[in-house]
Protein backbone atom coordinates (compact mmCIF):
# COMPACT_ATOMS: atom_id res chain seq x y z
CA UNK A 1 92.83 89.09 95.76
CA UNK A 2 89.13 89.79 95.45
CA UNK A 3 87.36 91.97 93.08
CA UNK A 4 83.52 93.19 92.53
CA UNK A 5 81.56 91.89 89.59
CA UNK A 6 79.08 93.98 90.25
CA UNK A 7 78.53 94.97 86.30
CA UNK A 8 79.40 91.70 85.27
CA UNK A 9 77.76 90.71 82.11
CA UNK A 10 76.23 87.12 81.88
CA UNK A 11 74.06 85.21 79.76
CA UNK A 12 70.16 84.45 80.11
CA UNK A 13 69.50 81.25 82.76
CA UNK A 14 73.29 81.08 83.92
CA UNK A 15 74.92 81.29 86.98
CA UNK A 16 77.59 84.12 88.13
CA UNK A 17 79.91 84.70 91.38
CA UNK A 18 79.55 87.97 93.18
CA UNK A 19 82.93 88.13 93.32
CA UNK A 20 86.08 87.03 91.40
CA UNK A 21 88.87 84.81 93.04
CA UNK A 22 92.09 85.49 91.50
CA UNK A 23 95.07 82.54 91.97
CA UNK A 24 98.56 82.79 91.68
CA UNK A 25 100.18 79.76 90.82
CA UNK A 26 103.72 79.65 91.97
CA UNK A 27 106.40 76.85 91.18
CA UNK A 28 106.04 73.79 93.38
CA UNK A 29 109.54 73.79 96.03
CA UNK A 30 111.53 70.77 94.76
CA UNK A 31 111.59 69.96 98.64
CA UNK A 32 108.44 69.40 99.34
CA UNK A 33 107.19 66.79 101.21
CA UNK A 34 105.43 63.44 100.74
CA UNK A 35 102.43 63.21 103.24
CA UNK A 36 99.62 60.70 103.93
CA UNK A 37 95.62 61.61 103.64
CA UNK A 38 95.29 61.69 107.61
CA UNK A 39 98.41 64.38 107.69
CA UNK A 40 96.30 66.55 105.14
CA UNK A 41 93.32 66.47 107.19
CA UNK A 42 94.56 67.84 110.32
CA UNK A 43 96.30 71.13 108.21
CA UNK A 44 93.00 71.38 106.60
CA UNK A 45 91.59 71.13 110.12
CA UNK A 46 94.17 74.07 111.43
CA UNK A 47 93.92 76.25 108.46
CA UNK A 48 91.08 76.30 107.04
CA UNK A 49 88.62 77.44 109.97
CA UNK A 50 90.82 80.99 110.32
CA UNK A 51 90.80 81.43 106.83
CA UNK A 52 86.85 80.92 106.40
CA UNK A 53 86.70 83.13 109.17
CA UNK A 54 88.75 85.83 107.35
CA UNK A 55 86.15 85.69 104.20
CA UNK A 56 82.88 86.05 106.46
CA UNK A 57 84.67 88.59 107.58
CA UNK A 58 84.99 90.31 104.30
CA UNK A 59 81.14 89.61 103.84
CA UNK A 60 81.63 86.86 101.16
CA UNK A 61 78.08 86.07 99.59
CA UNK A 62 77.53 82.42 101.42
CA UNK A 63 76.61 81.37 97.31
CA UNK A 64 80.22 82.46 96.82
CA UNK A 65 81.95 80.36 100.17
CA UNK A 66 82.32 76.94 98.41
CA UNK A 67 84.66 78.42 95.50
CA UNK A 68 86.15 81.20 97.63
CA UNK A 69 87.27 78.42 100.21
CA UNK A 70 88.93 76.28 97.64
CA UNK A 71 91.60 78.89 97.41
CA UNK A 72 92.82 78.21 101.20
CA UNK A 73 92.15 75.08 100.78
CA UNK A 74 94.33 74.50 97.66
CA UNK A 75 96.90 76.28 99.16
CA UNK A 76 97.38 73.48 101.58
CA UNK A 77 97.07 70.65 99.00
CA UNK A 78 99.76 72.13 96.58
CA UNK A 79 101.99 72.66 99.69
CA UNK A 80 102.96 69.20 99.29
CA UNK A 81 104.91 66.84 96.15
CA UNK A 82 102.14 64.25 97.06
CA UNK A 83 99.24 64.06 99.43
CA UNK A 84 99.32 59.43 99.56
CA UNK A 85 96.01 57.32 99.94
CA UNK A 86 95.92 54.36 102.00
CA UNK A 87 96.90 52.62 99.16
CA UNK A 88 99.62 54.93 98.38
CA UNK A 89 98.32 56.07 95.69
CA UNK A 90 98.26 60.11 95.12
CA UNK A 91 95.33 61.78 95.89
CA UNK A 92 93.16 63.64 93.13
CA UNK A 93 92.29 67.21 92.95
CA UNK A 94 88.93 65.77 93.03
CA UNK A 95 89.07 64.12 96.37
CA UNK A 96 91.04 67.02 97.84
CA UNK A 97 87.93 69.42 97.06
CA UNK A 98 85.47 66.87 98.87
CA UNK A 99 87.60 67.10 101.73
CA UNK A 100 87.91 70.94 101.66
CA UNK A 101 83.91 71.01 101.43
CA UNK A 102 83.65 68.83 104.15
CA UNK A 103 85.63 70.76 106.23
CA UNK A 104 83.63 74.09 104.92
CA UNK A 105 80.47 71.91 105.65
CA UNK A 106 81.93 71.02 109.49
CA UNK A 107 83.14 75.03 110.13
CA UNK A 108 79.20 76.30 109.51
CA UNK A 109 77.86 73.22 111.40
CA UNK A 110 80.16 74.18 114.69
CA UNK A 111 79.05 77.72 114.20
CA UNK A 112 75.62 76.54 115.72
CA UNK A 113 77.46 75.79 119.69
CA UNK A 114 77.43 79.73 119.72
CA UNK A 115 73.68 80.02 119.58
CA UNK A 116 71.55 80.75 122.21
CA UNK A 117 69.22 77.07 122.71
CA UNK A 118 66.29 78.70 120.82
CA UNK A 119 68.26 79.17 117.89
CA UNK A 120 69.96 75.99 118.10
CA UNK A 121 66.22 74.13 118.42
CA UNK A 122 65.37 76.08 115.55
CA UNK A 123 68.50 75.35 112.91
CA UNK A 124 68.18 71.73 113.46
CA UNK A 125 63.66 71.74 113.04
CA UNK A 126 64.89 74.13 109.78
CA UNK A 127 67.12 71.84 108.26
CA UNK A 128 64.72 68.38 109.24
CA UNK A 129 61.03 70.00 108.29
CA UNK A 130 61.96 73.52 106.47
CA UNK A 131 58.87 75.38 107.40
CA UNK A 132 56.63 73.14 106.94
CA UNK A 133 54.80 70.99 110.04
CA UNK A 134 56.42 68.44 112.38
CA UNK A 135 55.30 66.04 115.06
CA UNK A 136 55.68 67.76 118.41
CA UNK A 137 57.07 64.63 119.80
CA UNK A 138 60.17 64.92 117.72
CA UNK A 139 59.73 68.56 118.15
CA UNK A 140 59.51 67.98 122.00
CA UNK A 141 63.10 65.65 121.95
CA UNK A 142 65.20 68.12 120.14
CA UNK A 143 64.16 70.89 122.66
CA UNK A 144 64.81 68.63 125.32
CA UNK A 145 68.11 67.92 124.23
CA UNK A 146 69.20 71.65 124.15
CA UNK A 147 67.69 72.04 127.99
CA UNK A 148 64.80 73.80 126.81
CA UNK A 149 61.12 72.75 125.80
CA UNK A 150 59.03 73.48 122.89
CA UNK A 151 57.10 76.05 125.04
CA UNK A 152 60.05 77.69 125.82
CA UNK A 153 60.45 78.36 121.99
CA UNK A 154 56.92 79.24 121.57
CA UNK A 155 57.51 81.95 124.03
CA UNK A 156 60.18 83.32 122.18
CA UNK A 157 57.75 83.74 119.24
CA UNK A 158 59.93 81.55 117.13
CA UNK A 159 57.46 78.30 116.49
CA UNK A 160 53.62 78.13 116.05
CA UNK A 161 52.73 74.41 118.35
CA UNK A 162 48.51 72.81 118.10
CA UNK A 163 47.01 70.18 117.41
CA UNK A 164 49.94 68.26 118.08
CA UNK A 165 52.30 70.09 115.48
CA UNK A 166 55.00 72.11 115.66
CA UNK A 167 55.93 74.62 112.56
CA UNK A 168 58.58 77.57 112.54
CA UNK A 169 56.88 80.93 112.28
CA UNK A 170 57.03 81.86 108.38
CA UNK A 171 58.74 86.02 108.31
CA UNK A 172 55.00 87.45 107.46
CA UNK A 173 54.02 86.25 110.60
CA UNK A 174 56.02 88.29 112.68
CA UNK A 175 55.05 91.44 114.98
CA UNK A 176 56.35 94.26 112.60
CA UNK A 177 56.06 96.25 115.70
CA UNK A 178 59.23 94.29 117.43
CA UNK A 179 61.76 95.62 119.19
CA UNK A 180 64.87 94.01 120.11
CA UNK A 181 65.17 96.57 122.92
CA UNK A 182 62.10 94.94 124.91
CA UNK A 183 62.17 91.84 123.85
CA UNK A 184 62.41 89.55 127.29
CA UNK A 185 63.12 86.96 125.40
CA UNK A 186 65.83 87.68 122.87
CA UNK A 187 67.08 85.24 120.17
CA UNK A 188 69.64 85.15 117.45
CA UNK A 189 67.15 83.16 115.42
CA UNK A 190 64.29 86.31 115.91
CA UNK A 191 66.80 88.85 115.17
CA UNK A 192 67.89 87.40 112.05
CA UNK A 193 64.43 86.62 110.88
CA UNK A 194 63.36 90.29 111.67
CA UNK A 195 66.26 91.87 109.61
CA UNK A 196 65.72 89.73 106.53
CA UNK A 197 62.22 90.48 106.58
CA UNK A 198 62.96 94.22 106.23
CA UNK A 199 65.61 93.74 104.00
CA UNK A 200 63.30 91.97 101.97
CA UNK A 201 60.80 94.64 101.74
CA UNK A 202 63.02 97.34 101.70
CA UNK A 203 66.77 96.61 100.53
CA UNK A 204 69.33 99.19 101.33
CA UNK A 205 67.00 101.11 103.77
CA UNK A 206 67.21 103.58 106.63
CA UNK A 207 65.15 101.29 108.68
CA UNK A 208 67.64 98.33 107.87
CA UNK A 209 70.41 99.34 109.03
CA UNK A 210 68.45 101.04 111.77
CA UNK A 211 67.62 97.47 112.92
CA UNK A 212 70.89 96.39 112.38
CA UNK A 213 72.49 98.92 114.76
CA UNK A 214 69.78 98.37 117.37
CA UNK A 215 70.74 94.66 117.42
CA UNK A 216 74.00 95.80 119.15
CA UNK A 217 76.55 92.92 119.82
CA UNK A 218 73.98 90.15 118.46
CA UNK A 219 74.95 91.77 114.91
CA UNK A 220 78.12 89.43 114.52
CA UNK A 221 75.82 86.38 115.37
CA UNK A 222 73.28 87.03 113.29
CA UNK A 223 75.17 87.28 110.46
CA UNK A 224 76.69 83.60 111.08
CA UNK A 225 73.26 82.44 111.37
CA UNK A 226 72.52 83.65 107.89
CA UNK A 227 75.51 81.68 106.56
CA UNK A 228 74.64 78.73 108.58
CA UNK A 229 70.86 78.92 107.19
CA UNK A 230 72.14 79.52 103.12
CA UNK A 231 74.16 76.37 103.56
CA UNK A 232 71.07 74.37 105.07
CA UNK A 233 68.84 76.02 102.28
CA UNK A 234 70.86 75.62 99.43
CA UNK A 235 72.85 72.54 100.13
CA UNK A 236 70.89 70.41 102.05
CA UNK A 237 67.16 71.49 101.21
CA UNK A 238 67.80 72.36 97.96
CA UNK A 239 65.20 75.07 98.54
CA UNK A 240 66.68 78.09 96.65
CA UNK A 241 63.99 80.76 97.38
CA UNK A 242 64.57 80.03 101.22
CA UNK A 243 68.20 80.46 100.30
CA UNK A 244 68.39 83.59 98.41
CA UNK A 245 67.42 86.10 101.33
CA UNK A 246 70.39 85.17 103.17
CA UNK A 247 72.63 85.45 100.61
CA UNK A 248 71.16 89.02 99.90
CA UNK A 249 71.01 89.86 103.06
CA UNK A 250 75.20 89.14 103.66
CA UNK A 251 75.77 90.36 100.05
CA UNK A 252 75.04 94.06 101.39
CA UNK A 253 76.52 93.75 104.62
CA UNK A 254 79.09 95.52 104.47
CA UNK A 255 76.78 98.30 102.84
CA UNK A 256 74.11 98.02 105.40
CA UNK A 257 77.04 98.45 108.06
CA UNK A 258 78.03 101.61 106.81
CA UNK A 259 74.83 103.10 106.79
CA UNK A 260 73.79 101.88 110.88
CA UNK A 261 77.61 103.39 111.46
CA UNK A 262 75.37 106.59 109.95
CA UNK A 263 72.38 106.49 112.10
CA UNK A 264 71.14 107.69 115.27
CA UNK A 265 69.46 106.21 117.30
CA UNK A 266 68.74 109.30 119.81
CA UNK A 267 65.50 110.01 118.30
CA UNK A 268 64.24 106.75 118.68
CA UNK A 269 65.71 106.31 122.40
CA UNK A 270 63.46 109.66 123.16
CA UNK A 271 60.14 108.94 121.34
CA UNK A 272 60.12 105.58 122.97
CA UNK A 273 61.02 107.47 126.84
CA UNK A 274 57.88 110.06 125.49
CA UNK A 275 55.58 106.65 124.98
CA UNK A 276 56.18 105.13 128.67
């Protein structure tokens, strides 16, 4: 069961979940089984993807995934009397919760086959360089790896390349004039970037979930992106201002959804005809 905080008091300088995770502990079956750590990892492996899947579907704040994957996860664990170490010792609560992260950790990270190569290039230059500048020789590998090269990327007006260095384009650098509808080069990367940068600006906005509509059937993928790029920020940069956007950006999803449900885009469709 899941509940809003959204007027949740909270003290100056400390932390607080967007939403609450309630538990309900039920008595252990007196028949439960004995199992060894490999036996543990392969239900993790079979149940925990779906059930991620079923809170990104609810438009869990990626901030919130780590605790609100425990429950799943848990759920496994207490299934059994004992989960045994090589040693046969009993595992710790501890250990089980590394494993469940890692498994979280492994779930986002196969998200990124899905892309579209652009994309792909640009998650992996994200989470070695951030934003900042890279050798285009490295640059130039990881493109060819994903049967694309750098210019390729360039041309989808993801990456700035001179002077021998390659750096992701920064939000306040993109054409505020774009338009997924004639974009010839179309990435999941680009849309993402575009939406956060209005939602940044604007919040909760007509021309949000304008946007959001107009990105069609890339809409599901973008918002995976977003909880693939929180996890990169936050966990592996450690660069919580990249972070937060994302996290805001999911955190109203199901808000901003509503609203594109709400708009039209006839008027938009015509002015553009009236332009040509």
């Amino acid at each position: 069961m899941r509940t809003e905080l959204a007027n949740r008091m909270r003290g100056q300088e400390s932390n607080a979940l967007a939403n609450s995770v309630v538990l309900v502990c039920r008595k252990k079956e007196t028949s439960a089984e004995v199992i060894p750590r490999a036996e543990f990892i392969r239900a993790l492996k079979r149940e925990l993807p779906p059930a991620i899947a079923e809170l990104q579907a609810a438009n869990i704040a990626p901030a919130d995934m780590p605790q609100s994957a425990i429950g799943p996860g848990m759920g496994v664990f207490s299934r059994y009397r004992a989960v045994l170490e090589a040693d046969d010792s009993a595992m710790t609560v501890k250990t089980a919760l590394q494993l469940i992260n890692a498994e979280l950790d492994e779930y986002l990270g196969g998200i990124q086959g899905e892309f579209d190569a652009d994309t792909r290039f640009a998650i992996s230059w994200f989470e070695q360089n951030g934003m900042a500048k890279g050798d285009y020789g490295v640059a130039d590998n990881l493109a060819r790896a994903r049967g694309i090269s750098v210019e390729n990327v360039k041309h989808a007006g993801i990456v700035d390349s001179a002077a021998g260095k390659v750096r992701l384009l920064k939000r306040d650098e993109l054409d505020p004039d774009w338009a997924p509808e004639e974009d010839g080069h179309l990435t999941i990367w680009e849309c993402l970037q575009h939406l956060v940068r209005l939602h940044e600006k604007e919040g909760l906005s007509h021309d949000s979930a304008a946007l959001l509509k107009r990105l069609g059937p890339q809409a599901e993928a973008v918002k995976d992106l977003a909880y693939c790029l929180y996890d990169i920020a936050a966990n592996k940069r450690r660069e919580a201002a990249e972070a937060t956007p994302y996290n805001a950006l999911i955190a109203d999803w199901s808000e901003l959804s509503q609203m594109a449900a709400t708009v039209s885009l006839q008027d938009r469709n015509r002015q553009m005809r009236m332009e040509l």
